[in-house]
Protein backbone atom coordinates (compact mmCIF):
# COMPACT_ATOMS: atom_id res chain seq x y z
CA UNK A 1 -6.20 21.70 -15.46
CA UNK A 2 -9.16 18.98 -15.53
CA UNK A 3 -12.55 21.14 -14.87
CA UNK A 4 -15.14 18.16 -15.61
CA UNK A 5 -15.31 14.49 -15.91
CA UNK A 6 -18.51 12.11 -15.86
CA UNK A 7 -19.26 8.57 -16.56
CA UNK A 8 -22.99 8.87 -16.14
CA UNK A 9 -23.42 6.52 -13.47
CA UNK A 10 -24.12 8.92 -10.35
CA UNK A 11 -27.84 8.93 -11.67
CA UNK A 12 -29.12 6.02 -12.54
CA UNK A 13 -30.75 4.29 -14.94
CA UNK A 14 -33.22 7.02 -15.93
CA UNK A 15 -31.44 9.67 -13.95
CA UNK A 16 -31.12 12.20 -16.36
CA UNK A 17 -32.93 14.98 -14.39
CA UNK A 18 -30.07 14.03 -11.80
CA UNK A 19 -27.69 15.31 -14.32
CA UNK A 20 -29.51 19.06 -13.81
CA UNK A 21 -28.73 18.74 -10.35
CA UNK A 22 -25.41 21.09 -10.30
CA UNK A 23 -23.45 19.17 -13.04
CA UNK A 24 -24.83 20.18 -16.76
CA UNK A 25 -26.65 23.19 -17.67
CA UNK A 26 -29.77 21.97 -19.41
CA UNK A 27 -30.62 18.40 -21.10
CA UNK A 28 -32.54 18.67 -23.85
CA UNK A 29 -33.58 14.50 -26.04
CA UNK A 30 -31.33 12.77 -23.35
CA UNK A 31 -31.54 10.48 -21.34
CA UNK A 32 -29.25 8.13 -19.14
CA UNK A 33 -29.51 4.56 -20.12
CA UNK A 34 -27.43 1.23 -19.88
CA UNK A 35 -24.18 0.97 -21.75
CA UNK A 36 -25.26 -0.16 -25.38
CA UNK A 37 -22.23 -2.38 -25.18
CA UNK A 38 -23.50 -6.09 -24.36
CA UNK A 39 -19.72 -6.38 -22.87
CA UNK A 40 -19.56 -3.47 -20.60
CA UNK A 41 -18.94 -3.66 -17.01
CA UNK A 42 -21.81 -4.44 -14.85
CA UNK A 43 -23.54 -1.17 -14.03
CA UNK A 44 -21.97 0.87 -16.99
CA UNK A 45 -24.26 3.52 -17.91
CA UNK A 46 -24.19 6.04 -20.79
CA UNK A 47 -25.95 9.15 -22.04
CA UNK A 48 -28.35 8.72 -25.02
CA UNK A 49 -29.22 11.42 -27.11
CA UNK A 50 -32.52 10.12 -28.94
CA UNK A 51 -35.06 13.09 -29.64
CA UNK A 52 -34.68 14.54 -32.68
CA UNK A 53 -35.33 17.69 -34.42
CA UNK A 54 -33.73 20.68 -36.48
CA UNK A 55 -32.90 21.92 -33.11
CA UNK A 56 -29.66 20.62 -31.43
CA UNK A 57 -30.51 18.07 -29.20
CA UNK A 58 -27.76 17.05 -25.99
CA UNK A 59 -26.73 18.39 -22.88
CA UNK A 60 -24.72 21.48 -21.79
CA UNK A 61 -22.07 22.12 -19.33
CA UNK A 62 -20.50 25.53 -18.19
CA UNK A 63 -17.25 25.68 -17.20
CA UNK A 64 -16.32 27.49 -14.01
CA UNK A 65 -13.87 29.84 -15.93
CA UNK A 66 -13.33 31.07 -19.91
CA UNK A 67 -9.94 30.39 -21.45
CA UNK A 68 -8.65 30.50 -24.81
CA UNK A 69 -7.25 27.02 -25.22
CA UNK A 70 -9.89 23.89 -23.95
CA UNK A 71 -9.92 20.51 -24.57
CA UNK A 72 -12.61 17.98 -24.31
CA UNK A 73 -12.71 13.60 -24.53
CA UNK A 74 -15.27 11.53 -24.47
CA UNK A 75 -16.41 8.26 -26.11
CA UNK A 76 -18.88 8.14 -28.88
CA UNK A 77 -21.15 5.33 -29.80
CA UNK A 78 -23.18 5.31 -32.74
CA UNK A 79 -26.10 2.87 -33.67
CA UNK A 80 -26.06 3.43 -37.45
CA UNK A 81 -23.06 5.39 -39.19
CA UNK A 82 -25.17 8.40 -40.64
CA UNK A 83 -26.46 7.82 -44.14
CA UNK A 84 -26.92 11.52 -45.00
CA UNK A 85 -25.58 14.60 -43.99
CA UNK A 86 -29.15 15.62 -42.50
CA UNK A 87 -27.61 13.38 -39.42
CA UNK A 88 -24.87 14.37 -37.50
CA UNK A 89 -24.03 13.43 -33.89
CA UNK A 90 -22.09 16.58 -33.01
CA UNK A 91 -19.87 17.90 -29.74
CA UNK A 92 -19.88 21.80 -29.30
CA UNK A 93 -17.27 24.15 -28.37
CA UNK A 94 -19.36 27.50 -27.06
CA UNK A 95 -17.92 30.73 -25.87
CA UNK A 96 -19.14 32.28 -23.04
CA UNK A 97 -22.90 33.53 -23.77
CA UNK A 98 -23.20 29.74 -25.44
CA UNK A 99 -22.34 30.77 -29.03
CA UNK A 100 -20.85 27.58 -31.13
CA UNK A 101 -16.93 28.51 -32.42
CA UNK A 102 -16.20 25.51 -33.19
CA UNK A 103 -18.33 22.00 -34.21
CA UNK A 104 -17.02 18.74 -34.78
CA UNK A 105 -19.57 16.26 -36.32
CA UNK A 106 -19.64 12.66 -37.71
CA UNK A 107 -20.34 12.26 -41.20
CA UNK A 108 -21.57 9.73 -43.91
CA UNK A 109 -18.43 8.03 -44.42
CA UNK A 110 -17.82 7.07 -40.84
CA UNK A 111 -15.40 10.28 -40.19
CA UNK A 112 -15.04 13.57 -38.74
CA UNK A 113 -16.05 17.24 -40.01
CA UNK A 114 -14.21 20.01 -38.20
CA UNK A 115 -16.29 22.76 -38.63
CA UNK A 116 -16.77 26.58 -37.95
CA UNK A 117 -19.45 28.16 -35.41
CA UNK A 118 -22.59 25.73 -35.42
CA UNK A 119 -23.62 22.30 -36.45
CA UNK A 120 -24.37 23.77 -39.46
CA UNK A 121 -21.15 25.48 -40.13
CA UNK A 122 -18.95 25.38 -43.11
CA UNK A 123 -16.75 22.07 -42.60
CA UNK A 124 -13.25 23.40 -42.75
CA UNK A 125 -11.35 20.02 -42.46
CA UNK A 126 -12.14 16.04 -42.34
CA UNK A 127 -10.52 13.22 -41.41
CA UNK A 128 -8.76 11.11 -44.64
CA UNK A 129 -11.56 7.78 -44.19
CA UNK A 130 -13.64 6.59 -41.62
CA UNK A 131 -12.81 6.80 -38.00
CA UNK A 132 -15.85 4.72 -36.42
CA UNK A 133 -18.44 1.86 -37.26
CA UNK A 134 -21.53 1.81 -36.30
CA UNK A 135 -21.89 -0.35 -32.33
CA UNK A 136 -18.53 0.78 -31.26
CA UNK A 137 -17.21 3.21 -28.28
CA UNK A 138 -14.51 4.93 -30.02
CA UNK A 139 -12.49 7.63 -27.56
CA UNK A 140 -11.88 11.07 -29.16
CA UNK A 141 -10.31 14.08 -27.23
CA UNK A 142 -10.57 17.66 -29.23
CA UNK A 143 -7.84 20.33 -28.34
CA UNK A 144 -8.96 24.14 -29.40
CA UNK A 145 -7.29 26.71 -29.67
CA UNK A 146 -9.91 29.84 -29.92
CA UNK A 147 -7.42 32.78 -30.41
CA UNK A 148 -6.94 35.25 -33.91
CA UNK A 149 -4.77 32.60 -35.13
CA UNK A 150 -6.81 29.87 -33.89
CA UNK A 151 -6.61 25.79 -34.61
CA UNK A 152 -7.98 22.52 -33.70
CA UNK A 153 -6.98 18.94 -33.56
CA UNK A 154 -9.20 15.87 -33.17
CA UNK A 155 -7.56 12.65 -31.97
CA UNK A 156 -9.04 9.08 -32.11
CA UNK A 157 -8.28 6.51 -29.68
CA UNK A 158 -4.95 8.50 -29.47
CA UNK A 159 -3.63 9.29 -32.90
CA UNK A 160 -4.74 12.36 -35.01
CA UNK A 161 -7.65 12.40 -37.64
CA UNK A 162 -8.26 15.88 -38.52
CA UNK A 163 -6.33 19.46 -38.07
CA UNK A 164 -6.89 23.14 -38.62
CA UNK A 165 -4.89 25.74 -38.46
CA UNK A 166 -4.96 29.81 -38.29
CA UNK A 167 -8.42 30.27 -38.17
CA UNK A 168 -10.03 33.66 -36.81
CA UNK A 169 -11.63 32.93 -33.94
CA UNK A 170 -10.90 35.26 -31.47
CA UNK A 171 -12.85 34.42 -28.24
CA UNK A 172 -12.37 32.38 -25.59
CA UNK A 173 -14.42 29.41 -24.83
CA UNK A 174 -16.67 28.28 -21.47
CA UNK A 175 -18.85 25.65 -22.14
CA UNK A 176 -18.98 22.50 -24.11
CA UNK A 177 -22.23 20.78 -25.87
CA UNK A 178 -22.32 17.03 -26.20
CA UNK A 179 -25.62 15.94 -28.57
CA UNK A 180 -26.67 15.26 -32.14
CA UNK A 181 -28.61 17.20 -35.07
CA UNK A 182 -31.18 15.74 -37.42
CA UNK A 183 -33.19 17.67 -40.36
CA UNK A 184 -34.51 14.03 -41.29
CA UNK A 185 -36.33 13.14 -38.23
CA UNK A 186 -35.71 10.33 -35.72
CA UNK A 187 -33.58 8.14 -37.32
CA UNK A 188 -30.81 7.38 -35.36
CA UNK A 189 -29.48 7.08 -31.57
CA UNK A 190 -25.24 8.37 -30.11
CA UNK A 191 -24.41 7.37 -26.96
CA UNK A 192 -21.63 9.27 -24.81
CA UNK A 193 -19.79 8.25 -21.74
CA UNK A 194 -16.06 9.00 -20.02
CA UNK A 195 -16.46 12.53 -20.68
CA UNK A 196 -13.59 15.05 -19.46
CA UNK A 197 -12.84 18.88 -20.21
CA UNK A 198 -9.71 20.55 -20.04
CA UNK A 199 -8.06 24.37 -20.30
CA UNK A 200 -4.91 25.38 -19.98
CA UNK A 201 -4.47 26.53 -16.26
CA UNK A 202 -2.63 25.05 -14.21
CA UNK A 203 0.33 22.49 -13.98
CA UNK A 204 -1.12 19.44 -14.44
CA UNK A 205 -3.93 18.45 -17.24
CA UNK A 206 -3.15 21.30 -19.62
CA UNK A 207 -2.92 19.28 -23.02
CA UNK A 208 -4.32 16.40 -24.66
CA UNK A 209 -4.94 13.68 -22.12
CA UNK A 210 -4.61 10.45 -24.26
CA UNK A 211 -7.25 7.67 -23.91
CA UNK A 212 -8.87 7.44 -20.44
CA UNK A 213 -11.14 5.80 -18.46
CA UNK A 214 -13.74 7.48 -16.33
CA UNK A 215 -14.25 5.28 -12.79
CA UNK A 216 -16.72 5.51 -10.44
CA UNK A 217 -15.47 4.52 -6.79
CA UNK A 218 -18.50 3.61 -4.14
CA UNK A 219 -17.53 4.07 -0.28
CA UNK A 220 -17.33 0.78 1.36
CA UNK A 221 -16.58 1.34 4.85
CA UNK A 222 -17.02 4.59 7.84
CA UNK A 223 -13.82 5.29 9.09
CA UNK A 224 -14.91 7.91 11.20
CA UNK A 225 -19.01 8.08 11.41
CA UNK A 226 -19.45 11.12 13.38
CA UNK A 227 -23.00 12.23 11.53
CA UNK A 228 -26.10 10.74 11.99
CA UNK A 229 -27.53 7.75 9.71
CA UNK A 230 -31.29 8.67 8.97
CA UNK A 231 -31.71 4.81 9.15
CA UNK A 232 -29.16 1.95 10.51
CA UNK A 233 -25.75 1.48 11.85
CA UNK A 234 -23.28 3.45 9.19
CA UNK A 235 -22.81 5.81 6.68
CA UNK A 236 -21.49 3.77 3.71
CA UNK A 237 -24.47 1.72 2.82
CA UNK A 238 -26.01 5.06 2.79
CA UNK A 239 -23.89 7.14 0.56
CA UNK A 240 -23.28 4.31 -2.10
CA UNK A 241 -26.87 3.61 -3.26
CA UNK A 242 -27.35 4.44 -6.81
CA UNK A 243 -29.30 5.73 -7.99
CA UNK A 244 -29.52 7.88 -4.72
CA UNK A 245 -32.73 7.56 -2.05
CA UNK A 246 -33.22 10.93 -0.63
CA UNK A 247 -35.10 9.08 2.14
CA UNK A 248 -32.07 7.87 2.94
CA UNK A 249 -29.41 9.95 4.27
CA UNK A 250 -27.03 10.88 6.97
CA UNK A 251 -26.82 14.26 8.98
CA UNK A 252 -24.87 16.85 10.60
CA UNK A 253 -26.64 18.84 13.32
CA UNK A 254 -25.81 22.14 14.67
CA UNK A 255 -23.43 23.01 16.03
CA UNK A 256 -21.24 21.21 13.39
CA UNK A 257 -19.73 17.19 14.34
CA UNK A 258 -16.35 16.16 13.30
CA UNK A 259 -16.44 15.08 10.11
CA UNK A 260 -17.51 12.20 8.18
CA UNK A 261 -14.83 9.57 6.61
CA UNK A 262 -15.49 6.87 4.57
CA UNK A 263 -12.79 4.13 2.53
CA UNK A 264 -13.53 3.22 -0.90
CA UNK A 265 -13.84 0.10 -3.16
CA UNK A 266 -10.38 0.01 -5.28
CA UNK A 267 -9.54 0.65 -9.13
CA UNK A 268 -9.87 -2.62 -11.39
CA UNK A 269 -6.07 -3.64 -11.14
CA UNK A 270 -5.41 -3.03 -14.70
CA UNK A 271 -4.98 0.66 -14.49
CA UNK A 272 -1.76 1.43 -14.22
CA UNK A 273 -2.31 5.44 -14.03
CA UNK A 274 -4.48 8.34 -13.14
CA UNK A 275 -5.11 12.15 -14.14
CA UNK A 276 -6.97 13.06 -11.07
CA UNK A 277 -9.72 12.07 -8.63
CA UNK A 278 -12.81 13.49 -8.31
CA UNK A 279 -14.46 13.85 -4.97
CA UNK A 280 -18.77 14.04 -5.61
CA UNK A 281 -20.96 14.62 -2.64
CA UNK A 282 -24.67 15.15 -3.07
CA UNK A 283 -25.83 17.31 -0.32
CA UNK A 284 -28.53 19.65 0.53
CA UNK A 285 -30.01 21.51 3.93
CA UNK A 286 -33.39 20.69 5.42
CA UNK A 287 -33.91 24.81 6.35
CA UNK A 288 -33.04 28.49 5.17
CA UNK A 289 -30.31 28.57 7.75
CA UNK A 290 -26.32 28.91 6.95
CA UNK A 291 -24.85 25.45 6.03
CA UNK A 292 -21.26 25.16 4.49
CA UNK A 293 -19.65 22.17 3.36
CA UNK A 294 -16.04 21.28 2.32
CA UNK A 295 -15.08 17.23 0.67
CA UNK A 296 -11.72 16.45 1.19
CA UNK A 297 -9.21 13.87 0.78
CA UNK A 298 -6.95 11.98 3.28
CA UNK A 299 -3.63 10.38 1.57
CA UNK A 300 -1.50 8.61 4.27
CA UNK A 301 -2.30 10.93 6.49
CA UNK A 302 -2.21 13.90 4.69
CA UNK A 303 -5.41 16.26 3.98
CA UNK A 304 -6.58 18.05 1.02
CA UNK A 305 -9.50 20.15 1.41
CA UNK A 306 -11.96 21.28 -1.91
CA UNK A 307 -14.00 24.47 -1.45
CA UNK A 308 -15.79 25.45 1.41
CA UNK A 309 -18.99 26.49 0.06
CA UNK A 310 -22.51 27.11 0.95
CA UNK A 311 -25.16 24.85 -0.20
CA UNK A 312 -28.83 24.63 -0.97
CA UNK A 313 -31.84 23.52 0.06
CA UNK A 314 -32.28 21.04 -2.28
CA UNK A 315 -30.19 17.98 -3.41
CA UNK A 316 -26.94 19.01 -5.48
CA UNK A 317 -23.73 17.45 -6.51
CA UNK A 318 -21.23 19.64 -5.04
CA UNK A 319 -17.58 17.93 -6.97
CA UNK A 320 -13.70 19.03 -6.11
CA UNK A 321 -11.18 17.41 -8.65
CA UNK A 322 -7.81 16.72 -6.89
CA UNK A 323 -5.05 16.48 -9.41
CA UNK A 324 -2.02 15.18 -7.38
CA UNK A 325 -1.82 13.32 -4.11
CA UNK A 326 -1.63 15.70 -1.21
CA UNK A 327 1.02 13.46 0.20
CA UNK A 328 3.67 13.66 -2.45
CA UNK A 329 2.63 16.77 -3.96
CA UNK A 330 2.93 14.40 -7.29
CA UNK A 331 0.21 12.76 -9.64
CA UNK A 332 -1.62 9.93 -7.95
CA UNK A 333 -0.23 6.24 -8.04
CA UNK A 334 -3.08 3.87 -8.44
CA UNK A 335 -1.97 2.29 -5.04
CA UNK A 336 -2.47 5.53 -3.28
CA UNK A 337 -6.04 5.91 -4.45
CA UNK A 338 -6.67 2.39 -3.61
CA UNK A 339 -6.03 4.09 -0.25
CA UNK A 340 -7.52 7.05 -0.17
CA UNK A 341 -10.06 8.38 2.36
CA UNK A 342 -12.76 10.62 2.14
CA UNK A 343 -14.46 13.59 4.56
CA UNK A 344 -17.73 15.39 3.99
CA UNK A 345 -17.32 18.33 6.56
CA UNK A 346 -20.17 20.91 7.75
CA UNK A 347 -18.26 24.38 8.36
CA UNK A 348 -21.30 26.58 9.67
């Protein structure tokens, strides 16, 4: 099942605190930036790891559950290619109490080191030749398989660079590091974006992905208003400012209102498929009393509640990933997401 996906641009251009804000465990050299890419999309945004030290620099996320067989994508983006092995932009498989099993690291020639435990593990397979340049997003997606007779496989933009097979690892895996290591000093930038993890729960999402996009969809019109706008007429222009104004808000008193609904902009017509859709709300309560909230989606009628949980006092992102379309019971169609309504819901 998917567990995590991220494209960065929820913060803002230097939002990386943001990121802290229920998402990613800590952020240590990172920041979130523009896309690097002169061509990307207007408002593209990326994480940049850019402090450097013998420590691993990057940012953490903890999964909600362990398993034994994870799987991670993301694109990578490298200013320079490294010129020595004292620089290695690195992605971390962890077990639960954040110990590395498995690394997998760029190298001087452009390609990929599987290795074992840390950054600086033994490297216990490579990739043939170089799989990046330097100024390039380049998708990989990393399946592990953490049991006694353990293995992992790194893909490329879809087709396989580097395997290993019947290793000893014996643990399962929670969390998942994304970052860069440097004995040398400063010297270079990686840039990550269109981040997902995986496990293999569930029916849908249990195996390697392919190449995928990560898509940000804004609310563009109330359907229902029902809460209170801190300021103006609706809800929308409200929830859709990025980065987010905390002066800016809108509220459900108590006892609870019906819920809030909101329409969204539509996918860029050239996808032609999706994994799952990600509802993100960014919520908080102004007192120490009881306030619940569930998210939920509305396809053609149909609803789809996410958890009904209890939040804080302070601004979090509370996120529910919906993995088929509560109307068919099936993946999502593009059209039907084009379609899609939202609810934010106060329970208590």
């Amino acid at each position: 099942m998917l567990t995590h996906t991220d494209n960065f641009s929820l913060y803002g251009v230097n939002g990386q605190l943001r990121m802290l804000e229920g998402v990613y465990a800590n952020n240590h050299g990172t920041s979130v930036t523009v896309d690097p890419d002169p061509n990307a999309p207007a408002g593209s945004l990326a994480a940049n790891v850019n402090n450097f030290g013998h420590l691993n620099e990057g940012f953490r996320r903890i999964e909600d559950v362990d398993d034994t067989v994870v799987g991670a994508s993301w694109r990578w983006w490298v200013d320079s290619v490294p010129q020595d092995d004292n620089d290695r932009p690195v992605v971390k498989f962890l077990n639960p109490v954040a110990e590395p099993v498995v690394s997998i690291t760029l190298n001087v020639a452009g390609g990929v080191d599987i290795r074992n435990g840390d950054t600086t593990g033994p490297v216990v397979a490579s990739s043939d030749g170089p799989v990046i340049t330097a100024r390039g997003w380049y998708h990989f997606e990393v399946r592990v398989d953490s049991t006694a007779d353990g293995n992992v496989e790194v893909r490329v933009e879809g087709r396989t660079v580097a395997t290993i097979l019947h290793q000893n690892y014996s643990t399962t895996l929670q969390q998942f590091m994304w970052g860069m290591w440097s004995a040398a000093g400063p010297l270079y930038q990686c840039y990550y974006k269109d981040l997902t993890t995986w496990n293999s729960l569930g029916a849908h999402n249990n195996d390697f992905l392919g190449s995928v996009l990560v898509i940000n969809l804004e609310p563009v019109a109330d359907v229902a208003l029902n809460w209170t706008p801190s300021t103006g007429a609706n809800g929308f222009s409200i929830l859709d400012n990025i980065p987010p104004d905390d002066t800016k808000y809108i509220q459900a008193d108590n006892p609870p209102p019906a819920p809030y609904k909101c329409s969204f902009a539509p996918l860029p017509p050239e996808i032609t498929g999706v994994r799952a859709v990600m509802s993100v709300v960014r919520a908080g309560k102004f007192d120490g009393g009881d306030g619940s909230l569930q998210n939920g989606l509305i396809s053609s009628a149909t609803l789809v509640n996410g958890s009904d949980r209890p939040i804080t006092v302070t601004q979090t992102y509370w996120r529910d990933i919906f993995e088929t379309d509560p109307h068919t019971a099936a993946p999502w169609l593009p059209a039907a997401v084009n379609a899609v309504q939202m609810q934010v819901n106060r329970t208590t």
